[in-house]
C-alpha atoms as a PDB file:
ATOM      1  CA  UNK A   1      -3.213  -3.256  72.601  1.00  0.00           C
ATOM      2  CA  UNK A   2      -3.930  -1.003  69.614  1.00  0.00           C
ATOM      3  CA  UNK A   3      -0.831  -1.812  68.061  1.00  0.00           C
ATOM      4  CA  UNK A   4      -1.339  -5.364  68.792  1.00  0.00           C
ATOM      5  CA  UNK A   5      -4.552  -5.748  66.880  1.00  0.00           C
ATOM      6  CA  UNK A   6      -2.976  -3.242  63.853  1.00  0.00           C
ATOM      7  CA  UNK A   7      -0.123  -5.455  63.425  1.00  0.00           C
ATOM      8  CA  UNK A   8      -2.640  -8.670  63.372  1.00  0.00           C
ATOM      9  CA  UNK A   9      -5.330  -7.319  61.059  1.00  0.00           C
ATOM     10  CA  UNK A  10      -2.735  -5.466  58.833  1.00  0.00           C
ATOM     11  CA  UNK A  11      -4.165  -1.931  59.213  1.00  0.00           C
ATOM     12  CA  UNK A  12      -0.964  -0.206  58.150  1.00  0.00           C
ATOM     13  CA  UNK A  13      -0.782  -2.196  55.068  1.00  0.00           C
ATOM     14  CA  UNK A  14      -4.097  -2.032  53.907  1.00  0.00           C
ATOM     15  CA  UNK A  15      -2.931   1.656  52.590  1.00  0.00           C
ATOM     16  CA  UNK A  16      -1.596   0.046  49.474  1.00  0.00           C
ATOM     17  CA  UNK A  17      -4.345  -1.744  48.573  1.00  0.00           C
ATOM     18  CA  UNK A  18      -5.809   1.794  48.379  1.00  0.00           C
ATOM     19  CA  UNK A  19      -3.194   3.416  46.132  1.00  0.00           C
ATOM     20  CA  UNK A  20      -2.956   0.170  43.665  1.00  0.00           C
ATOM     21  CA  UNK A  21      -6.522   1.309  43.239  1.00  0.00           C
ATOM     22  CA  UNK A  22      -6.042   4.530  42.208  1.00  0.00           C
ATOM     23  CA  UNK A  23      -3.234   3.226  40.497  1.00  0.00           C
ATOM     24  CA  UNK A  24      -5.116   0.900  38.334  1.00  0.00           C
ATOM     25  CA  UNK A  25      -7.363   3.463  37.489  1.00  0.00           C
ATOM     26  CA  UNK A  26      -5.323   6.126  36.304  1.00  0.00           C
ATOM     27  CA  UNK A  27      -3.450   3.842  34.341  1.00  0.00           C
ATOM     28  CA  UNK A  28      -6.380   1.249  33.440  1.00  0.00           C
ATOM     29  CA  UNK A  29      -5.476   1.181  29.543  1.00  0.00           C
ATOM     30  CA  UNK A  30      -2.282  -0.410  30.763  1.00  0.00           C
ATOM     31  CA  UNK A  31      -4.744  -2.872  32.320  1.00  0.00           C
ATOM     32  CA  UNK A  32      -5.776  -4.365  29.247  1.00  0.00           C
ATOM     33  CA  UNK A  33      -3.299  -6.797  28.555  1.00  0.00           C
ATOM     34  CA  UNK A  34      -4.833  -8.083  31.549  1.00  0.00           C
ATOM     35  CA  UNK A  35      -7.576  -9.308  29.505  1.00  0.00           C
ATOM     36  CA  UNK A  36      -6.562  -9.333  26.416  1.00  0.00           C
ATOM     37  CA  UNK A  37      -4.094 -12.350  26.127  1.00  0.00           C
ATOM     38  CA  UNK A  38      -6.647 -14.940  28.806  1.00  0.00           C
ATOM     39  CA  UNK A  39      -9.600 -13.474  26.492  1.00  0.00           C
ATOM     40  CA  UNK A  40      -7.599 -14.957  23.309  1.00  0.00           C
ATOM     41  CA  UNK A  41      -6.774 -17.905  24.875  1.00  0.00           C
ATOM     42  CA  UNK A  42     -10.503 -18.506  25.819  1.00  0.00           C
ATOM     43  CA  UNK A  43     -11.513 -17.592  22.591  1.00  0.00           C
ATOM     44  CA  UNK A  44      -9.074 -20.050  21.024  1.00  0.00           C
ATOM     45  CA  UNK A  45      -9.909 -22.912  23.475  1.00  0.00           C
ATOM     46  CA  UNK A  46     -13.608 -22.944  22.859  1.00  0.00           C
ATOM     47  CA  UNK A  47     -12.438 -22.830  18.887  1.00  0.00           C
ATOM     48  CA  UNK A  48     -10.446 -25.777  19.605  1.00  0.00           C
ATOM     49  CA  UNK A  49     -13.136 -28.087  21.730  1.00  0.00           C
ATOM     50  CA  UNK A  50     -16.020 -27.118  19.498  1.00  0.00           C
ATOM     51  CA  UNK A  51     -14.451 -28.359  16.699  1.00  0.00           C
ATOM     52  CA  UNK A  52     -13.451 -31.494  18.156  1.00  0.00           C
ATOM     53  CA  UNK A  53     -16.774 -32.369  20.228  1.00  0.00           C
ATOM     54  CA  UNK A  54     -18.876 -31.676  17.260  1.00  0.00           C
ATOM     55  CA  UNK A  55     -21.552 -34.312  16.345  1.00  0.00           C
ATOM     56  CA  UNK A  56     -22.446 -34.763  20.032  1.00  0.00           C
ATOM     57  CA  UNK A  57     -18.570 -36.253  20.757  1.00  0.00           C
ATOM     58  CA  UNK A  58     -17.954 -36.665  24.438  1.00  0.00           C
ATOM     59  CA  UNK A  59     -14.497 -36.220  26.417  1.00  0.00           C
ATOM     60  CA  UNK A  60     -15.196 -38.048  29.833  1.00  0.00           C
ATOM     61  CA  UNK A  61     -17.979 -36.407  31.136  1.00  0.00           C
ATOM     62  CA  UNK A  62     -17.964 -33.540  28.956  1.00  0.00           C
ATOM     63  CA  UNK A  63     -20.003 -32.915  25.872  1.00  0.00           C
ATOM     64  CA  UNK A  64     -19.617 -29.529  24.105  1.00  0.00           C
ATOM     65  CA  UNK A  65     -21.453 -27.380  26.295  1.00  0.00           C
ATOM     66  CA  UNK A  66     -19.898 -28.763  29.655  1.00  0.00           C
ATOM     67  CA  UNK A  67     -16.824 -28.033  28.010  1.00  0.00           C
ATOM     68  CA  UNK A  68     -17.681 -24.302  26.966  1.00  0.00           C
ATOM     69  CA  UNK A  69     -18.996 -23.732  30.056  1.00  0.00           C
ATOM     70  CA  UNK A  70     -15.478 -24.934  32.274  1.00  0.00           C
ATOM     71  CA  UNK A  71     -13.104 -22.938  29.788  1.00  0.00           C
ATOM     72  CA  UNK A  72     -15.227 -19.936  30.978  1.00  0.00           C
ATOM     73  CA  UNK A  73     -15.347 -20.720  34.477  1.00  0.00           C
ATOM     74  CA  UNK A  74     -11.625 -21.111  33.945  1.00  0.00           C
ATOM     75  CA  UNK A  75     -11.148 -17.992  32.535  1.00  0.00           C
ATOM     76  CA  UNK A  76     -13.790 -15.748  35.425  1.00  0.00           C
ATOM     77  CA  UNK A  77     -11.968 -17.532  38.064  1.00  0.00           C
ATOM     78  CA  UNK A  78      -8.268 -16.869  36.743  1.00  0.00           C
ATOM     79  CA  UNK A  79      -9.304 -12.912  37.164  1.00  0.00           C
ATOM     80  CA  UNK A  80     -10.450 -13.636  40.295  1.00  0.00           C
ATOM     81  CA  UNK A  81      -7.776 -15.848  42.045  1.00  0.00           C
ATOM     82  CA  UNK A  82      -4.583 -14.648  40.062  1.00  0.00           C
ATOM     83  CA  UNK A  83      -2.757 -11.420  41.318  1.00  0.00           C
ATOM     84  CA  UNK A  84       0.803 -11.639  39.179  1.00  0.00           C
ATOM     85  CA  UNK A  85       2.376 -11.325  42.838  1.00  0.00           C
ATOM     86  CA  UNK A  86       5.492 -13.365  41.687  1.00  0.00           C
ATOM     87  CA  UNK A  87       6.424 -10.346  38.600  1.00  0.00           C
ATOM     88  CA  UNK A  88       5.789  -7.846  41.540  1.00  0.00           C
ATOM     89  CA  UNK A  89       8.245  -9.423  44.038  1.00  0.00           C
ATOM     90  CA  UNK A  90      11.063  -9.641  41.409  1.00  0.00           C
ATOM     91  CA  UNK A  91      10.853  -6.350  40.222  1.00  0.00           C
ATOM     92  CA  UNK A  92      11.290  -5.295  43.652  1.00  0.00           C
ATOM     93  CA  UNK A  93      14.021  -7.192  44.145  1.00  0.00           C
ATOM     94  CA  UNK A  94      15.836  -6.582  40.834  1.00  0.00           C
ATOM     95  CA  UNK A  95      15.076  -3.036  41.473  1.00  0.00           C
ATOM     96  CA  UNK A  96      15.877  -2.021  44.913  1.00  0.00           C
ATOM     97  CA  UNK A  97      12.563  -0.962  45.661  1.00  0.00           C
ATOM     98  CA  UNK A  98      11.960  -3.955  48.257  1.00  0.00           C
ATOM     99  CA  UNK A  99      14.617  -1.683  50.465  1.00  0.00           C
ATOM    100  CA  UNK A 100      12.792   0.957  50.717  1.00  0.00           C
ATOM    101  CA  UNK A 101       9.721  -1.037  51.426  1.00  0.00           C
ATOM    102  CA  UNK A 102      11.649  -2.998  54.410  1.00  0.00           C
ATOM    103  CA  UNK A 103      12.589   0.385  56.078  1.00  0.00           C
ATOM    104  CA  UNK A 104       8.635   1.034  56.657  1.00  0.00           C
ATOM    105  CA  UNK A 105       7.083  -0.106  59.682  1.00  0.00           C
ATOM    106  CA  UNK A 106       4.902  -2.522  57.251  1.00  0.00           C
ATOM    107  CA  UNK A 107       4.931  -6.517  56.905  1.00  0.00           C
ATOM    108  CA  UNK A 108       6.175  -7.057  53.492  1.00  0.00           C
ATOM    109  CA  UNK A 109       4.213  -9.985  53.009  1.00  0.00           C
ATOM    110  CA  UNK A 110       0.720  -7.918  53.714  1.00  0.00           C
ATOM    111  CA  UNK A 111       2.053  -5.139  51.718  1.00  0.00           C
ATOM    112  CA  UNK A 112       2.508  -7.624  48.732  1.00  0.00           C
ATOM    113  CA  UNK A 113      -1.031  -9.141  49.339  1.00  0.00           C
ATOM    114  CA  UNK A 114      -2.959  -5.656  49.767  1.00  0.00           C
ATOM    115  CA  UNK A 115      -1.294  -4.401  46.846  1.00  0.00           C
ATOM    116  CA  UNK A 116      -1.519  -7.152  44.503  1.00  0.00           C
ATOM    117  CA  UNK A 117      -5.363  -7.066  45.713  1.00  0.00           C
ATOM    118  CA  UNK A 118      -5.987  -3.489  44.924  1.00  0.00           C
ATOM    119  CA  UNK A 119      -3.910  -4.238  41.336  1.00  0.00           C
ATOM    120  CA  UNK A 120      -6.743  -6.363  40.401  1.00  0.00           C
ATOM    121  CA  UNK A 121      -9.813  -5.311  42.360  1.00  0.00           C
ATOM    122  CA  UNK A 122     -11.864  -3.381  39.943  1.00  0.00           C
ATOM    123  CA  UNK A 123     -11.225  -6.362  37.346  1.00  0.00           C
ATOM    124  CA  UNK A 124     -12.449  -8.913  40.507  1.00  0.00           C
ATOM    125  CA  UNK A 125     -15.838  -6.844  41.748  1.00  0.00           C
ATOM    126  CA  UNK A 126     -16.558  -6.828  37.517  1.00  0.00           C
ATOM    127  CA  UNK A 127     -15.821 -10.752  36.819  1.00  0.00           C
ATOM    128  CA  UNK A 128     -17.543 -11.318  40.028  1.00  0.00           C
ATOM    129  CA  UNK A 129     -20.538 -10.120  38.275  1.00  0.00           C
ATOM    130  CA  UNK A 130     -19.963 -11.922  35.199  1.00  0.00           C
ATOM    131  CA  UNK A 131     -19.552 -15.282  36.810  1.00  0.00           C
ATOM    132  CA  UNK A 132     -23.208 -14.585  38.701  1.00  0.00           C
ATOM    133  CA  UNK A 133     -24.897 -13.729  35.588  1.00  0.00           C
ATOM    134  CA  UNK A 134     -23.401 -16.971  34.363  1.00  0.00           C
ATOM    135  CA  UNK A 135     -24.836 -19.380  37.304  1.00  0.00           C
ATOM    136  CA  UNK A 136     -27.882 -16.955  35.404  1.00  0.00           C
ATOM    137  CA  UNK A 137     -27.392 -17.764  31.949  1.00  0.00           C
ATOM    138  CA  UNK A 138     -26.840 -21.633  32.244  1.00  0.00           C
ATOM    139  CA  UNK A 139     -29.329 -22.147  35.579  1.00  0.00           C
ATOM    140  CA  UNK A 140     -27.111 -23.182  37.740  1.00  0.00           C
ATOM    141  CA  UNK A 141     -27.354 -23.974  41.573  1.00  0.00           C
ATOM    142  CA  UNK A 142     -26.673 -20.574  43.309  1.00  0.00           C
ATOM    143  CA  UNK A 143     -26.095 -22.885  46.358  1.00  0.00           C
ATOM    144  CA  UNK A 144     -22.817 -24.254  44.122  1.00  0.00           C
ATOM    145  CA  UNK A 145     -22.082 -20.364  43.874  1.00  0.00           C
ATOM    146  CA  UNK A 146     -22.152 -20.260  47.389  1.00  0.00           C
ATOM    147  CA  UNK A 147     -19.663 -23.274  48.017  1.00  0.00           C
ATOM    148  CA  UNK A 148     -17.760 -21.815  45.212  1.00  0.00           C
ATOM    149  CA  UNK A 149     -17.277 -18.335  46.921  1.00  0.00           C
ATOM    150  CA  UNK A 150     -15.724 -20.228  49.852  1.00  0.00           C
ATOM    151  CA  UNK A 151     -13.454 -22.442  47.318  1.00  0.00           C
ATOM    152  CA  UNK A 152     -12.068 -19.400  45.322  1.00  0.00           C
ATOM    153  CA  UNK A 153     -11.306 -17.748  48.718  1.00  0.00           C
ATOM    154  CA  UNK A 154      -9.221 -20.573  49.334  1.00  0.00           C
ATOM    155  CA  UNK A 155      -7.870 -20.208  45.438  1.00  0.00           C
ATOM    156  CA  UNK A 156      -7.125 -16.639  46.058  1.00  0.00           C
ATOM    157  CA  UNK A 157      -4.763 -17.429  49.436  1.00  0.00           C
ATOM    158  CA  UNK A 158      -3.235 -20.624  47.465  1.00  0.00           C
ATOM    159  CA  UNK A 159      -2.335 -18.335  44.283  1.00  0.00           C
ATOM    160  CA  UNK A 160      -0.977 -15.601  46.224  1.00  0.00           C
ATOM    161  CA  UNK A 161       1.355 -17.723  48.449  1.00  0.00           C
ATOM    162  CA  UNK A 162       2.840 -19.807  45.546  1.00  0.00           C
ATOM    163  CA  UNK A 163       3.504 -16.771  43.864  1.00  0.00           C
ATOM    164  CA  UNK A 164       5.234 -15.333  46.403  1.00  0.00           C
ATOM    165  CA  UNK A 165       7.439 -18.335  46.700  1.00  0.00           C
ATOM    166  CA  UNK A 166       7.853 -18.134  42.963  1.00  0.00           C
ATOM    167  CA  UNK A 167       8.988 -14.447  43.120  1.00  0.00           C
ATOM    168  CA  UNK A 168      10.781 -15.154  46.325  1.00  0.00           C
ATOM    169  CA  UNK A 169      13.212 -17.023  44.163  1.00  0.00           C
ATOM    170  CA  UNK A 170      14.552 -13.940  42.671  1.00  0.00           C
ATOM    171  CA  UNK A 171      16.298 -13.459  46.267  1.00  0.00           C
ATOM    172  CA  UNK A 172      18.904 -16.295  45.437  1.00  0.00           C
ATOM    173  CA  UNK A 173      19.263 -15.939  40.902  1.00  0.00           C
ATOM    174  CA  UNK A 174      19.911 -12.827  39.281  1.00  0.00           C
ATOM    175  CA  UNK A 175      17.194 -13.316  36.378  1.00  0.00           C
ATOM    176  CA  UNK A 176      14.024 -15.373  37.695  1.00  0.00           C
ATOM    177  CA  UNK A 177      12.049 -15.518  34.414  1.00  0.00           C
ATOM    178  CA  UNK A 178      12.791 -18.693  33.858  1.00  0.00           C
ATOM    179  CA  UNK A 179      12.226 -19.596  37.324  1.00  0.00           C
ATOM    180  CA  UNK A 180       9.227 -17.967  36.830  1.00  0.00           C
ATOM    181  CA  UNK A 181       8.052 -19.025  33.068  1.00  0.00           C
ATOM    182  CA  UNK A 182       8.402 -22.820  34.467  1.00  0.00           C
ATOM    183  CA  UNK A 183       6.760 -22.615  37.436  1.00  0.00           C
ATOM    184  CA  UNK A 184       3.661 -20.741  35.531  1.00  0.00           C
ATOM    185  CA  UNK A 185       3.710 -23.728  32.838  1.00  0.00           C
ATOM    186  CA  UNK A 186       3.686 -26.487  35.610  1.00  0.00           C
ATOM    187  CA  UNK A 187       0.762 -24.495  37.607  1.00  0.00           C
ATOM    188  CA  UNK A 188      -0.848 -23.889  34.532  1.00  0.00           C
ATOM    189  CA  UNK A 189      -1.157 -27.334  33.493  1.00  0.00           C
ATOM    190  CA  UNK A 190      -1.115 -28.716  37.056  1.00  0.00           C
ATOM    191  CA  UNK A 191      -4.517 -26.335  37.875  1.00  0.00           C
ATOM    192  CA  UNK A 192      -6.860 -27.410  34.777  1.00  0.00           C
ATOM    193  CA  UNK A 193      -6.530 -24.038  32.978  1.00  0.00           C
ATOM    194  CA  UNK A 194      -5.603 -25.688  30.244  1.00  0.00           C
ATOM    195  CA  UNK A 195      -7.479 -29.522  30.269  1.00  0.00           C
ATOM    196  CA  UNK A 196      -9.932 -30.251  32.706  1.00  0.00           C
ATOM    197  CA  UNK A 197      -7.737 -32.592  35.336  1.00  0.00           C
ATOM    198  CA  UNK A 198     -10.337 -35.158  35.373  1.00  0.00           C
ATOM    199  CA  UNK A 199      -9.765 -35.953  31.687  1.00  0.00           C
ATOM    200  CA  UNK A 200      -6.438 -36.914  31.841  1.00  0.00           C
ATOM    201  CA  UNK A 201      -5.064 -40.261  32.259  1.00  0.00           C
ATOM    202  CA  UNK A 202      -5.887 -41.944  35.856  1.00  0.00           C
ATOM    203  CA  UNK A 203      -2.359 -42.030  36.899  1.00  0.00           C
ATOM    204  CA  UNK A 204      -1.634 -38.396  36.282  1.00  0.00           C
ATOM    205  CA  UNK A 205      -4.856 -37.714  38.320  1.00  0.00           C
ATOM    206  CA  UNK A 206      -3.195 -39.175  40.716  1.00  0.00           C
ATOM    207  CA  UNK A 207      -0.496 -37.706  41.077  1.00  0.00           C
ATOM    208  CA  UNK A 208      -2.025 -33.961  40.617  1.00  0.00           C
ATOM    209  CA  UNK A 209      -4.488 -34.618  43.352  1.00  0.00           C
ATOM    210  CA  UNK A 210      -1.724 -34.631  45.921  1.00  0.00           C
ATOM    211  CA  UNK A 211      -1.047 -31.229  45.011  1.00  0.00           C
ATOM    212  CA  UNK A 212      -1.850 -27.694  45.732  1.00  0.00           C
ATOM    213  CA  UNK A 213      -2.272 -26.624  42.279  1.00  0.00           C
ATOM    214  CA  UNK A 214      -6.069 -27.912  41.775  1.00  0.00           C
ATOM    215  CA  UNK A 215      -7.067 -25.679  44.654  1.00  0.00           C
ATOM    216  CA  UNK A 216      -6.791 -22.613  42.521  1.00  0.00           C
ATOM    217  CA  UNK A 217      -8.965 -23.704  39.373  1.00  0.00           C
ATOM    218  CA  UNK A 218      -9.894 -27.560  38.992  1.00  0.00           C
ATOM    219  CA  UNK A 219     -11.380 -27.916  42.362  1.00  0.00           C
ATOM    220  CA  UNK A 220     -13.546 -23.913  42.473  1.00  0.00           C
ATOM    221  CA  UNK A 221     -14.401 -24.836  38.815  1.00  0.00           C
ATOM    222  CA  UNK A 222     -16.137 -28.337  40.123  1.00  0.00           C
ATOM    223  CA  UNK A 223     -17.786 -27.099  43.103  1.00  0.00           C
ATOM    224  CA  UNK A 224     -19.486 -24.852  40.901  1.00  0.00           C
ATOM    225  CA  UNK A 225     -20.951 -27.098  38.243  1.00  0.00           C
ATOM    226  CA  UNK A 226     -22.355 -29.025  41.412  1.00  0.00           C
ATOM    227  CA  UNK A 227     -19.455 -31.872  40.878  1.00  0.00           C
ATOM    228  CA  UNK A 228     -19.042 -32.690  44.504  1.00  0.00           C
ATOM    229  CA  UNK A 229     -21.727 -33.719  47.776  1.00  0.00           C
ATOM    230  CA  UNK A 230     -21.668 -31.312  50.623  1.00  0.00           C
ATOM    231  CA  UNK A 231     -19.014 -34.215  52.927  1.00  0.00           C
ATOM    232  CA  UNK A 232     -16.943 -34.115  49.827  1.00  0.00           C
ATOM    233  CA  UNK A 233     -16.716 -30.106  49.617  1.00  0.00           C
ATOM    234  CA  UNK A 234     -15.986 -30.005  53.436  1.00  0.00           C
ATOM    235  CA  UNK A 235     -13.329 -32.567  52.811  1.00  0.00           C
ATOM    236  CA  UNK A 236     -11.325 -30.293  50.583  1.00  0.00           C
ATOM    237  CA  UNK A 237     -12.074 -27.480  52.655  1.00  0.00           C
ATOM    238  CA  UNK A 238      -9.812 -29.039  55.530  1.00  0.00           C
ATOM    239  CA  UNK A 239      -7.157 -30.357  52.537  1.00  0.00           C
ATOM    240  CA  UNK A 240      -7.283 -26.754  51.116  1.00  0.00           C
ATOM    241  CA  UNK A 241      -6.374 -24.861  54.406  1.00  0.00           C
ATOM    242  CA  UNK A 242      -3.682 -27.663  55.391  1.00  0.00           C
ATOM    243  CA  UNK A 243      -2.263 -26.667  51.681  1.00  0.00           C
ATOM    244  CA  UNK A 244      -2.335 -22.948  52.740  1.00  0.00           C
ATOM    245  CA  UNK A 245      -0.550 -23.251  55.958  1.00  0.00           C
ATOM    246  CA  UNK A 246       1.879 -25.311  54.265  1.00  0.00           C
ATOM    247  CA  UNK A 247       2.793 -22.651  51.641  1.00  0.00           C
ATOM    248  CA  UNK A 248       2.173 -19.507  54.230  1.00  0.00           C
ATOM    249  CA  UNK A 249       5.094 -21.364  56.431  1.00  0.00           C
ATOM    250  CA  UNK A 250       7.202 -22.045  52.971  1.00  0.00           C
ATOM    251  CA  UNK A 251       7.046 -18.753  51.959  1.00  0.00           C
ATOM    252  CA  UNK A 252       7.767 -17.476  55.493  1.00  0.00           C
ATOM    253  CA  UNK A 253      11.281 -19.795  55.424  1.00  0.00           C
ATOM    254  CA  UNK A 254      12.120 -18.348  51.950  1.00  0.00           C
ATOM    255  CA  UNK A 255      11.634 -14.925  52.572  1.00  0.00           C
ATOM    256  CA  UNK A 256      13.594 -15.309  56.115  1.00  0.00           C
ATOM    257  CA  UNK A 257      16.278 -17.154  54.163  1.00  0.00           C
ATOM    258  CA  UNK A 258      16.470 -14.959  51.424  1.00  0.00           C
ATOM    259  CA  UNK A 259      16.038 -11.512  52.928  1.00  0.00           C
ATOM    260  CA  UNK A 260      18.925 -12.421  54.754  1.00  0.00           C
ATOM    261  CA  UNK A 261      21.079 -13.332  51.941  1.00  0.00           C
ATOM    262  CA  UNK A 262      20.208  -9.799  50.477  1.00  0.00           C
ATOM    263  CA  UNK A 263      20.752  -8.087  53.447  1.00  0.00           C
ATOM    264  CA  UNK A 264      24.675  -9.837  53.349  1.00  0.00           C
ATOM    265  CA  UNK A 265      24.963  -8.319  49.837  1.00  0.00           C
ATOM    266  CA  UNK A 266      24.497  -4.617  51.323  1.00  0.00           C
ATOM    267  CA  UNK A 267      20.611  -4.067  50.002  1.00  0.00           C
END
């Protein structure tokens, strides 16, 4: 029975979580690229939309300020939700490290979440911070704050699954980057990082809102500006979890498929 409920709450595997602590901070200057390059693209974004909103200029719904205040929403919650899982996978892969990783009595899939958790964790618990004192700064509704704690849980499980899909790829090419590079660009773009979604042509909204991609920015980034009514937020609750189970069983054919293809090339 012990080993029953280890195996289903992931005790083993929680270890690494631990050690990509201590990892990150005995290597934390190595960290800062972390922030550096999403701090520069804020930076240049509000440059950008200040300059074209100015003399009270509207986008849809969005004057200057509810356009400063997204881009940084955008950028707290791409700390928070974003673990780089699909770069970790790879260089397992590409390295040989994944075999002595299967050899453990661990799940590999809980070993990549824990671990691409701990990566980040110190960054999270600090952003986490920074996106209260902004509900702070620009009063608004801690209930949205609330919602939106529920919404970038379901980010976090949608970012980690498509990037282990992503880096799941390098089971079947050689050299994933541009595998990877793509699928960054289309999640990118297909999550409002880079335009809100809700600005872009009708069709296009369409066609985005049938996807998983929103769950990991647009859709957190809404509930917290107070976007959505309490049915509407429950709604996407149910559409976000259907999207999760959808990738967790992806992900779990992939892996199956391709850890068996590795395992035929003597890894």
């Amino acid at each position: 029975m012990v080993v029953m409920v280890d195996e289903l709450l992931g005790i083993r595997e929680i270890a690494y979580f631990f050690v990509s602590i201590r990892n990150f901070l005995a290597y934390k200057v190595a960290y800062l690229k972390w922030l550096l390059i999403p701090t520069l693209n804020l930076i240049a974004f509000i440059f950008v939309w200040t300059t074209l909103l100015s003399g009270g200029r509207r986008v849809g719904s969005y004057d200057i300020h509810a356009m400063i205040l997204y881009y940084l929403l955008a950028y707290i919650i791409g700390f928070i939700v974003s673990g780089g899982v699909e770069e970790k996978v790879s260089g397992q892969v590409v390295g040989g490290d994944i075999s002595m990783i299967l050899i453990r009595p661990v799940s590999y899939a809980k070993h990549l979440f824990f671990s691409s958790l701990g990566d980040r964790f110190p960054l999270m618990l600090v952003y986490c911070v920074v996106l209260v004192a902004t509900f702070i700064h620009y009063n608004l509704d801690i209930l949205n704050l609330v919602w939106g704690a529920v919404f970038l849980t379901i980010g976090l499980f949608t970012s980690f699954l498509w990037g282990t899909i992503v880096g799941y790829s390098s089971f079947f090419v050689e050299n994933n980057w541009g595998v990877k590079h793509a699928m960054y660009f289309v999640s990118t773009v297909a999550s409002g990082a880079w335009l809100p979604l809700d600005i872009l042509p009708t069709q296009i909204q369409g066609v985005l809102n049938l996807l998983f991609f929103r769950f990991i920015k647009f859709v957190p980034i809404k509930v917290m500006q107070g976007s959505y009514t309490s049915a509407q937020m429950i709604s996407l609750i149910g559409v976000g979890l259907v999207w999760i189970v959808a990738l967790y069983l992806t992900s779990i054919f992939i892996y199956s498929v391709g850890i068996k293809r590795l395992a035929a090339h003597g890894v």
